[in-house]
N, C-alpha and C. Protein backbone atom coordinates (compact mmCIF):
# COMPACT_ATOMS: atom_id res chain seq x y z
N UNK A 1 161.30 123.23 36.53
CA UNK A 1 161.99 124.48 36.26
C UNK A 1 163.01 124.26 35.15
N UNK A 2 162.83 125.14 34.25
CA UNK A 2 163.96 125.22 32.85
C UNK A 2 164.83 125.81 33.54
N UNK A 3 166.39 125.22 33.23
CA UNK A 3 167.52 126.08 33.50
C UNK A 3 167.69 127.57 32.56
N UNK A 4 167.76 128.45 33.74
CA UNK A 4 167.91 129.45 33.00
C UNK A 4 166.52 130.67 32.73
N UNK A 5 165.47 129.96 33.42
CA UNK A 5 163.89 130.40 33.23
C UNK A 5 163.61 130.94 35.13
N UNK A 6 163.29 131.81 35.18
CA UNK A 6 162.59 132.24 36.22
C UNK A 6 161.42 132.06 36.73
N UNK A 7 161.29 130.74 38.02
CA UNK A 7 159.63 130.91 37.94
C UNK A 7 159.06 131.96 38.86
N UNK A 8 157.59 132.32 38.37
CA UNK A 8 157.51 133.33 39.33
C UNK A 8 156.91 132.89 40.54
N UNK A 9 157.29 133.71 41.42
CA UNK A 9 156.55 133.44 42.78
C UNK A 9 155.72 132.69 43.16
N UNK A 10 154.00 133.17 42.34
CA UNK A 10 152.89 133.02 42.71
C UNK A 10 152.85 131.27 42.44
N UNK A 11 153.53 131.06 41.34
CA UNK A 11 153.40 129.48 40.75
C UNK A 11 154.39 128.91 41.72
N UNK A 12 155.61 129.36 42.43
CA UNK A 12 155.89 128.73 43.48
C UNK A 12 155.43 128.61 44.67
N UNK A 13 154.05 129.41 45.54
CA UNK A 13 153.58 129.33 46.25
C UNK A 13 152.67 128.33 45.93
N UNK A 14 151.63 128.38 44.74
CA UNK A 14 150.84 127.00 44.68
C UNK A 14 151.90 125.98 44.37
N UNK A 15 152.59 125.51 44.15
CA UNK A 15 153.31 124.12 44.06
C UNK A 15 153.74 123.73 46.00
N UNK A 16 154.20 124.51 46.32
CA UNK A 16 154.38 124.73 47.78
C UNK A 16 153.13 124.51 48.29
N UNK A 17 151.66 124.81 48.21
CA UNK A 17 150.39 124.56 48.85
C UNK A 17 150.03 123.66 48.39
N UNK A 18 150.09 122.95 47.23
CA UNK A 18 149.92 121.36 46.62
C UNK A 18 150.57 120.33 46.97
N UNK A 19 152.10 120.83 47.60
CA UNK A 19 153.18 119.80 48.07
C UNK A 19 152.29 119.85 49.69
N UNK A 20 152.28 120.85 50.43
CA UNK A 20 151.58 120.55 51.72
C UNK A 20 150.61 119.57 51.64
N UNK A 21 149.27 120.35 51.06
CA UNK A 21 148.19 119.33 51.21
C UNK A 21 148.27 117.94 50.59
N UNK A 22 149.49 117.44 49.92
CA UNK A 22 149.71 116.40 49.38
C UNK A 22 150.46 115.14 50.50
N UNK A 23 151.27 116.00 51.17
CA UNK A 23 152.01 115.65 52.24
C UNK A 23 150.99 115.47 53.04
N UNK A 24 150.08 116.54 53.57
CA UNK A 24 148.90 115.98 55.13
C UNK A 24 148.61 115.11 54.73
N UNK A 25 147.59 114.42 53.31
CA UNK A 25 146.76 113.71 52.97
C UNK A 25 147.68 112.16 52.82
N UNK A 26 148.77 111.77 53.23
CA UNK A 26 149.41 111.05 53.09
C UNK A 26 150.09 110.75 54.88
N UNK A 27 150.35 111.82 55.37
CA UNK A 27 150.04 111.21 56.97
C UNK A 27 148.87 111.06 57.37
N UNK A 28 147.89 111.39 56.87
CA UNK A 28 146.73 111.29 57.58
C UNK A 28 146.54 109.75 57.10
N UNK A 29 146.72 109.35 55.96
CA UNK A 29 146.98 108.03 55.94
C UNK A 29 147.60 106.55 56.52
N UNK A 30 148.59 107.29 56.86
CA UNK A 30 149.41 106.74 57.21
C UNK A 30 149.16 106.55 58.90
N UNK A 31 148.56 107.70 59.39
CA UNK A 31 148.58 107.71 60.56
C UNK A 31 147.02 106.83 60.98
N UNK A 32 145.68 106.97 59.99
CA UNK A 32 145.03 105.77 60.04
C UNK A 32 144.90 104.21 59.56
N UNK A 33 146.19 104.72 59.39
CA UNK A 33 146.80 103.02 59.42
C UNK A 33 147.29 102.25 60.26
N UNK A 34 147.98 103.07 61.40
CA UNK A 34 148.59 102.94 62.50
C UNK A 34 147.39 102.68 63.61
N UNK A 35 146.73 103.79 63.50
CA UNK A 35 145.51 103.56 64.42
C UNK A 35 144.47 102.29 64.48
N UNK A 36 144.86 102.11 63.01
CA UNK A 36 143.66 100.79 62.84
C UNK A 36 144.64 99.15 63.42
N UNK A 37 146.03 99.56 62.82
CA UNK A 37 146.45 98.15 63.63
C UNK A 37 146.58 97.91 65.20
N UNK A 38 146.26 99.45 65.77
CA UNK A 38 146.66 99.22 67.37
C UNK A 38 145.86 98.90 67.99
N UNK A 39 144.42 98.97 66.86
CA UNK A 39 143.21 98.75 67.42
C UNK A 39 143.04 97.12 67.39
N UNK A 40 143.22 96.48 66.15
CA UNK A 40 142.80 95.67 65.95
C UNK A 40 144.09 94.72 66.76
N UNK A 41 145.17 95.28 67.42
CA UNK A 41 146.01 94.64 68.31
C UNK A 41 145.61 94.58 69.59
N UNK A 42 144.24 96.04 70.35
CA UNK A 42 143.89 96.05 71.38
C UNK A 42 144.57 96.83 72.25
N UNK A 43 145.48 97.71 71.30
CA UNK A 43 146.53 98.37 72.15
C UNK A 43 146.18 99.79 72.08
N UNK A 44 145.17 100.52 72.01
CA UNK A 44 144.28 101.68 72.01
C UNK A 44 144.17 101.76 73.04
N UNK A 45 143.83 102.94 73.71
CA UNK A 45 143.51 103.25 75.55
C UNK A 45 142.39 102.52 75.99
N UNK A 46 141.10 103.05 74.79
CA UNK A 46 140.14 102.41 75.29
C UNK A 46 140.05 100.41 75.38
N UNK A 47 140.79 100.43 74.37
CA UNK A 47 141.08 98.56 74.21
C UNK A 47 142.06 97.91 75.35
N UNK A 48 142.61 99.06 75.92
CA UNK A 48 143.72 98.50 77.12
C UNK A 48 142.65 98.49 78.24
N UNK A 49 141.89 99.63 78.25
CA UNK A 49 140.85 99.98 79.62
C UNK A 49 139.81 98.30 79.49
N UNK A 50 139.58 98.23 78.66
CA UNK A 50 138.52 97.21 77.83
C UNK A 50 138.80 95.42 78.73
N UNK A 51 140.49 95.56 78.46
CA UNK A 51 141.44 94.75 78.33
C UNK A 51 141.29 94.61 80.29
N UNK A 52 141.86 95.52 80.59
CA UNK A 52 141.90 95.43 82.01
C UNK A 52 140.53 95.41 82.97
N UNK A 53 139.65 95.91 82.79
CA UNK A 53 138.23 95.74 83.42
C UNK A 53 137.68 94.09 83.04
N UNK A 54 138.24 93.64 81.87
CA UNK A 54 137.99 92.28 81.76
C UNK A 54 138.26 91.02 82.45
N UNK A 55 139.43 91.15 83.43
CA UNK A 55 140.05 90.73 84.52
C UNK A 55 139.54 90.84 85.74
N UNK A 56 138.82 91.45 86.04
CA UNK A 56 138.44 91.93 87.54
C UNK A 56 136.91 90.71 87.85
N UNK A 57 137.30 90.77 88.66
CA UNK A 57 136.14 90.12 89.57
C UNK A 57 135.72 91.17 90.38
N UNK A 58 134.75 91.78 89.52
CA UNK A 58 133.98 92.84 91.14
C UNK A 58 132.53 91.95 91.27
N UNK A 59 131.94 92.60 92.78
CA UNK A 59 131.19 92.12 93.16
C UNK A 59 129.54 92.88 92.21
N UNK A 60 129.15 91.89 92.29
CA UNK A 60 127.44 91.78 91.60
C UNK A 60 126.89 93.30 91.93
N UNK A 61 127.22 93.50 92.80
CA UNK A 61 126.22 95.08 92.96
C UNK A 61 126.88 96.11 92.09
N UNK A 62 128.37 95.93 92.24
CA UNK A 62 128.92 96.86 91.61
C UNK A 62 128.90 97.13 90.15
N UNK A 63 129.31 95.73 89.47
CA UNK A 63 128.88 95.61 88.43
C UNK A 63 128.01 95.43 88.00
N UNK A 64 126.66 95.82 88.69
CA UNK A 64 125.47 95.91 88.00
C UNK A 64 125.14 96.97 87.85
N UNK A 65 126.05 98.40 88.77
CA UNK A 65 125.19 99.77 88.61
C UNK A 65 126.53 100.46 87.56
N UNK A 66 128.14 99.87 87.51
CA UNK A 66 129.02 100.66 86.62
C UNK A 66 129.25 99.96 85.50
N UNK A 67 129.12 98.45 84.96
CA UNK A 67 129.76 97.18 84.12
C UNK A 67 129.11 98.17 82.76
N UNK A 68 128.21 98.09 82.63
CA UNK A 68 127.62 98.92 81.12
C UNK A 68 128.39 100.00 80.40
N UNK A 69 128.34 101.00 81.81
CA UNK A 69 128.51 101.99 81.68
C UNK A 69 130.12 102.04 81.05
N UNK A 70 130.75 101.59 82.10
CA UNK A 70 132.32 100.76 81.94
C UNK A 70 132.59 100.59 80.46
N UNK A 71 131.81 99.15 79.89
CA UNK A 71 132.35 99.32 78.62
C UNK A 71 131.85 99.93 77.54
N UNK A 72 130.92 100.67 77.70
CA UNK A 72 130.59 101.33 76.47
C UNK A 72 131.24 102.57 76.51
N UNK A 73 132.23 102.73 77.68
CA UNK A 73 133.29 104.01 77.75
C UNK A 73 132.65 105.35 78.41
N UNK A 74 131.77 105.34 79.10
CA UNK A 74 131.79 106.41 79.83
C UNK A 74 132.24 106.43 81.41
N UNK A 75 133.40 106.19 81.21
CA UNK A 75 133.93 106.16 82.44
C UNK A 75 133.94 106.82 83.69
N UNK A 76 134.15 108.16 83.49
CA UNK A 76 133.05 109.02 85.19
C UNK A 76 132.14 108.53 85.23
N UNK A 77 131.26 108.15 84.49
CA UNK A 77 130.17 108.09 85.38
C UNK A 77 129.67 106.91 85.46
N UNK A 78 130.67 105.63 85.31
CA UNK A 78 130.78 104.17 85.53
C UNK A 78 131.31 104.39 86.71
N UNK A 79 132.69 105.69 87.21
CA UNK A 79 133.31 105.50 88.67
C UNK A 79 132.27 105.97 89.49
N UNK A 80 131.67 107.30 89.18
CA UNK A 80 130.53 107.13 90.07
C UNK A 80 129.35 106.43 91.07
N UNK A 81 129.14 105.74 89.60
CA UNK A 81 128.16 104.49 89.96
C UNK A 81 128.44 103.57 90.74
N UNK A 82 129.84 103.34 90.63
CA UNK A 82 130.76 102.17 91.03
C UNK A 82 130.85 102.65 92.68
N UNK A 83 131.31 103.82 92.82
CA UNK A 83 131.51 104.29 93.95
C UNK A 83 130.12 104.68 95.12
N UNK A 84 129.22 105.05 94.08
CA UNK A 84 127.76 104.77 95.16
C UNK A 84 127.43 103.83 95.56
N UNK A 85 127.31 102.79 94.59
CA UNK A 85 127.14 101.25 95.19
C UNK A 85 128.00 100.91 96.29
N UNK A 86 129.16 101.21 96.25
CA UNK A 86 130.44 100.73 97.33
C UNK A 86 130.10 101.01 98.83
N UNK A 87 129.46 102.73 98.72
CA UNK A 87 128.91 103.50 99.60
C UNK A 87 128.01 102.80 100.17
N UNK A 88 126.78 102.31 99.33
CA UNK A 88 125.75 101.61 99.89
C UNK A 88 126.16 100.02 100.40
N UNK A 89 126.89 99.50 100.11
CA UNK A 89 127.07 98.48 100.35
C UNK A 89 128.17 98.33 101.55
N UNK A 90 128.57 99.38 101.67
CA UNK A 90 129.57 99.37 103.22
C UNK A 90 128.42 99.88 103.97
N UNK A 91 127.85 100.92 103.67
CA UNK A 91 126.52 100.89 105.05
C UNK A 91 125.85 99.89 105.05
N UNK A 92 125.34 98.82 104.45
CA UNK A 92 124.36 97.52 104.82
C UNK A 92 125.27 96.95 105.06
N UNK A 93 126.61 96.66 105.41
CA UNK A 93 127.21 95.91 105.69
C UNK A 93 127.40 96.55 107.10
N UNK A 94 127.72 97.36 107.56
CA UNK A 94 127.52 98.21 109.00
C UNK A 94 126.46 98.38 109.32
N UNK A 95 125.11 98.41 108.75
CA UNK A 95 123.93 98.07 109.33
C UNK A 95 123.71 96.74 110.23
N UNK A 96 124.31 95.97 109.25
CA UNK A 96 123.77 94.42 109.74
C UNK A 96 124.85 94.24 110.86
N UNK A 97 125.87 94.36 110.97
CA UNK A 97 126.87 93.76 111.88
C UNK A 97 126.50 94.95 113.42
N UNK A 98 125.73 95.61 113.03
CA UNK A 98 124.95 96.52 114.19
C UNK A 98 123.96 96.22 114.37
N UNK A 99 123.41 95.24 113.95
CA UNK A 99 121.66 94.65 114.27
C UNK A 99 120.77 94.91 113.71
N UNK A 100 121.17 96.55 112.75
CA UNK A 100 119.84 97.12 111.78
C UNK A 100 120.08 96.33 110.79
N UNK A 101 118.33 96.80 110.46
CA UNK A 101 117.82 96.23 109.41
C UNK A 101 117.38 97.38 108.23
N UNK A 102 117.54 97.33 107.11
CA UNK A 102 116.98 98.39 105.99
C UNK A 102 115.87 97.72 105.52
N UNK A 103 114.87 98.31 105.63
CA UNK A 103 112.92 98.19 104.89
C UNK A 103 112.68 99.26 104.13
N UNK A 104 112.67 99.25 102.97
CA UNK A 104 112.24 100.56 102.47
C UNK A 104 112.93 101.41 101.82
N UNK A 105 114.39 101.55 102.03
CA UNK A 105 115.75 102.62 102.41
C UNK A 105 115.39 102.97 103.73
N UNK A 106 114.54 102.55 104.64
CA UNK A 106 114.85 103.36 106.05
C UNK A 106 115.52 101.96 106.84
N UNK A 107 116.46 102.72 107.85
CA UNK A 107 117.02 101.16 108.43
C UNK A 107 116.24 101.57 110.02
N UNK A 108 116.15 100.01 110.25
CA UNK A 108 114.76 99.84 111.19
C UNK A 108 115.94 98.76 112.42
N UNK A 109 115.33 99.03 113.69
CA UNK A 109 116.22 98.42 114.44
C UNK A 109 115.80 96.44 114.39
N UNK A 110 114.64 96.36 114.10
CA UNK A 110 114.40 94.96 114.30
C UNK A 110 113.40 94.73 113.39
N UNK A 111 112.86 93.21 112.92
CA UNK A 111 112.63 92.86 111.98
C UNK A 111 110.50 92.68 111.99
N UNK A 112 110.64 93.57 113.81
CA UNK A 112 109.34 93.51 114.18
C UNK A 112 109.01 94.91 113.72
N UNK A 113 109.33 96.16 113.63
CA UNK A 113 109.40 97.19 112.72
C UNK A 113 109.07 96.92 111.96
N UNK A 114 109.73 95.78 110.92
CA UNK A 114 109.57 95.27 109.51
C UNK A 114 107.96 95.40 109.34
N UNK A 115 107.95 94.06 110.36
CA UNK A 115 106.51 94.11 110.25
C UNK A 115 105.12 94.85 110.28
N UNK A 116 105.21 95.54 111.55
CA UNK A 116 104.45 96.66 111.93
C UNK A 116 104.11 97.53 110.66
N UNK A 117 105.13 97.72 109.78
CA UNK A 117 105.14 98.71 108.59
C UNK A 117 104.41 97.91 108.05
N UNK A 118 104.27 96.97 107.44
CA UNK A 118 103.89 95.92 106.32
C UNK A 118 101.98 95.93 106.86
């Protein structure tokens, strides 16, 4: 601006819409810059989730029907999985300490059943 010169409006609204989009395009920078070191620090949600499922000792069944699922991030339906198995595995565990036996998915009282079927 010349001292003494009037600018008009319209040329102050585009300098004003050039200063914006000049400004986003410079946090957006800035802000994938940030994102990339938190990543590559492991400090991202999914890199913390990543981080902490890496620790666990679950048992073989479990992590065989949610562990995939787990880390490739679909997490409902890793808890799901996780949680059916649990399901199934507390009933064969109350099967057996009750004497049944499961053949099939059907639980059979004795192992002469077993046979009979076979």
């Amino acid at each position: 601006m010349v001292l003494g010169r009037r600018v008009p409006i319209e040329e102050v609204r585009v300098g004003l819409q050039k200063g914006i989009a000049n400004a986003k395009e410079q946090l957006e920078s800035i802000k994938s810059g940030f994102l990339e070191e938190l990543e590559d620090a492991g400090q991202t949600f999914s890199g913390k989730t990543l981080k902490a499922y890496e620790g666990l000792e679950l048992h073989p069944a479990i992590e065989k029907a949610a562990g995939k699922l787990f880390r490739d991030g679909y997490y409902a339906n890793a808890i799901e999985d996780a949680v059916k198995a649990l399901n199934t595995l507390v009933k064969l565990n109350r099967y057996r300490r009750q004497g049944w036996f499961i053949f099939d998915g059907v639980r059979v009282q004795s192992c002469e059943a077993c046979i009979k079927k076979v």
